[in-house]
Protein backbone atom coordinates (compact mmCIF):
# COMPACT_ATOMS: atom_id res chain seq x y z
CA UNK A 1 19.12 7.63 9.79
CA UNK A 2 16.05 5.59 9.51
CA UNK A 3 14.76 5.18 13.52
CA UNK A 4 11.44 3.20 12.64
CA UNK A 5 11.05 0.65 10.34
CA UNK A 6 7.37 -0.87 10.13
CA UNK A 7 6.22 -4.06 8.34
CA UNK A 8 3.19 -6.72 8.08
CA UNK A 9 0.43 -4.51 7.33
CA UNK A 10 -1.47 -5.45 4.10
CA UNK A 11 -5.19 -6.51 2.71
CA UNK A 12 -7.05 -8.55 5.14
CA UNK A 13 -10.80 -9.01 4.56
CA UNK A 14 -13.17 -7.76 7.23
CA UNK A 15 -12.98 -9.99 10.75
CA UNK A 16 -9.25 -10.65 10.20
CA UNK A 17 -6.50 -10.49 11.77
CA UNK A 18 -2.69 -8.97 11.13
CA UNK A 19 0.22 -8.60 13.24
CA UNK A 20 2.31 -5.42 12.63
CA UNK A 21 5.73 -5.10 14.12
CA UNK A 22 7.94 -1.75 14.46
CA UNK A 23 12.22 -2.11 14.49
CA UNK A 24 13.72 0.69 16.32
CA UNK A 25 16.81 1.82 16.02
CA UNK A 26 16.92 4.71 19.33
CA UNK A 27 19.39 4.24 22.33
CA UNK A 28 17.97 3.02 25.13
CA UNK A 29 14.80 1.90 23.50
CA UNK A 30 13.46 0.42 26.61
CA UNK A 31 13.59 3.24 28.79
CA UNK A 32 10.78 5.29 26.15
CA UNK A 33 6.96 4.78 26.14
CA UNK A 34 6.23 3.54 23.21
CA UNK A 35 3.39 4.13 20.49
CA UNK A 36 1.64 2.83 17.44
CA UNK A 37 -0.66 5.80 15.54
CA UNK A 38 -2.56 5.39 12.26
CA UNK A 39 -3.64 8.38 9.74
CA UNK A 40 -6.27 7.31 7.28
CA UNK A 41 -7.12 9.16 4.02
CA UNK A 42 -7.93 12.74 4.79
CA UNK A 43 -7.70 12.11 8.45
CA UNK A 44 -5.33 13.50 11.17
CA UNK A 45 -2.92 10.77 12.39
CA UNK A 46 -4.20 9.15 15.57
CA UNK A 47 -2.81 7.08 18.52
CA UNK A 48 -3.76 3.75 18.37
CA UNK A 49 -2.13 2.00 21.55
CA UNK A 50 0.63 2.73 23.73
CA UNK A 51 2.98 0.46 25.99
CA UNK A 52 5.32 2.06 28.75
CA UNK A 53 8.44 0.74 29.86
CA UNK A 54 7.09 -1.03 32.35
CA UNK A 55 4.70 -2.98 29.64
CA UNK A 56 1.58 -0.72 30.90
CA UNK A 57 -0.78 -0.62 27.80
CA UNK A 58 -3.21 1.70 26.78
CA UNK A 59 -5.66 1.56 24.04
CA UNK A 60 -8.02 4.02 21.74
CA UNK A 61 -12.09 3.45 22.54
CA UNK A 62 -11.72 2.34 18.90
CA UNK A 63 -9.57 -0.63 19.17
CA UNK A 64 -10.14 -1.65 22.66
CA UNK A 65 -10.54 -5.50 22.99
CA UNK A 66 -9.67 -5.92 19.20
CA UNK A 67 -5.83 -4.90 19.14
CA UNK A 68 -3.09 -5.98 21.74
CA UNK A 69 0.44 -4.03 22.02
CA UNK A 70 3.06 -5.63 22.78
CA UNK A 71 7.24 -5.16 22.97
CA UNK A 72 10.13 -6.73 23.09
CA UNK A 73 13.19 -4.73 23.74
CA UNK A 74 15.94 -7.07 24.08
CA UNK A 75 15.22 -7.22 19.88
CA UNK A 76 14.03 -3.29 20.13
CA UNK A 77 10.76 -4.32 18.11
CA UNK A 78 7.58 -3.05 18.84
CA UNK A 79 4.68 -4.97 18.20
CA UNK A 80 0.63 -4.55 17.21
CA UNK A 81 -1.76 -7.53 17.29
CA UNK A 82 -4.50 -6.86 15.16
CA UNK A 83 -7.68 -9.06 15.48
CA UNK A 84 -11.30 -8.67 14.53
CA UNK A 85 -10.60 -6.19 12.05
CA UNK A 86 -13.29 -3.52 10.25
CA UNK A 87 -13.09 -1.19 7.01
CA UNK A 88 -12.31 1.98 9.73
CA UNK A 89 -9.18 0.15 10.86
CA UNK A 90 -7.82 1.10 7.13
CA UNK A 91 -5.08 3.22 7.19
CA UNK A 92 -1.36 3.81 7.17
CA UNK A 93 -0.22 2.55 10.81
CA UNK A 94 3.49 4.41 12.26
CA UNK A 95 5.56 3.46 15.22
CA UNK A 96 6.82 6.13 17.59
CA UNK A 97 7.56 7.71 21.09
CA UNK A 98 4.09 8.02 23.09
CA UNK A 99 5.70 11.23 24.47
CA UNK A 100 5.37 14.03 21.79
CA UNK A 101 8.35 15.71 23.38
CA UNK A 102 10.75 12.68 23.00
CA UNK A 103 9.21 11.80 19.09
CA UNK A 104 11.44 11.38 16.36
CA UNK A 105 11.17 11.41 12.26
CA UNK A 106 8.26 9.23 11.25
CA UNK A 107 9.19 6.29 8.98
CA UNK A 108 7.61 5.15 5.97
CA UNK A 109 4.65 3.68 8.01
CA UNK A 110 2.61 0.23 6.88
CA UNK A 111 -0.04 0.15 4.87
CA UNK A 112 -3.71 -1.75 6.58
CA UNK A 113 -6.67 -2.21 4.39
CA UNK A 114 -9.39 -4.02 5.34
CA UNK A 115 -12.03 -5.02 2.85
CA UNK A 116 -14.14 -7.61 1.24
């Protein structure tokens, strides 16, 4: 059973913006800290930003003031705001539990590539 479904990624040209959104399909969905992680070519995947249950975020140095988390779990949907984006923000960009102990299957992830 498919448990994350991401969409809106795509090519955006450096300084833009894209807003990515995750569909969940876990029981009690707003009880979990949620996560968004990217893995770029030849990289190890990465947390991005994570948002507790509570709607306490926390961001990577790298995204800091550009990217915004969000979630809304009456519609179990998580959410990434992507402004002010650069060539190092290219990757493929996954939805998940924050907690590695409570993560389940990755889904097919959503491919971000910035460029000119």
């Amino acid at each position: 059973q498919v448990q994350f479904v991401e969409s809106g990624g795509g090519l955006v040209q450096p300084g833009g913006s894209l807003r990515l959104s995750c569909a969940v399909s876990v029981p009690l969905f707003e009880t979990y800290k949620m996560a968004w992680y990217r893995q770029a070519p030849e990289k190890q995947r990465e947390l991005v930003a994570s948002i507790s249950r509570g709607g306490t975020t926390n961001y990577a140095d790298s995204v800091k003031g550009r990217f915004t988390v969000s979630r809304d779990n009456a519609k179990k949907t998580l959410y990434l705001q992507m402004n002010s984006l650069k060539p190092d923000d290219t990757a493929v960009y996954y939805c998940n539990m924050a907690l590695t102990s409570s993560m389940r299957p990755w889904g097919q992830g959503t491919q971000v590539t910035v460029s000119s």
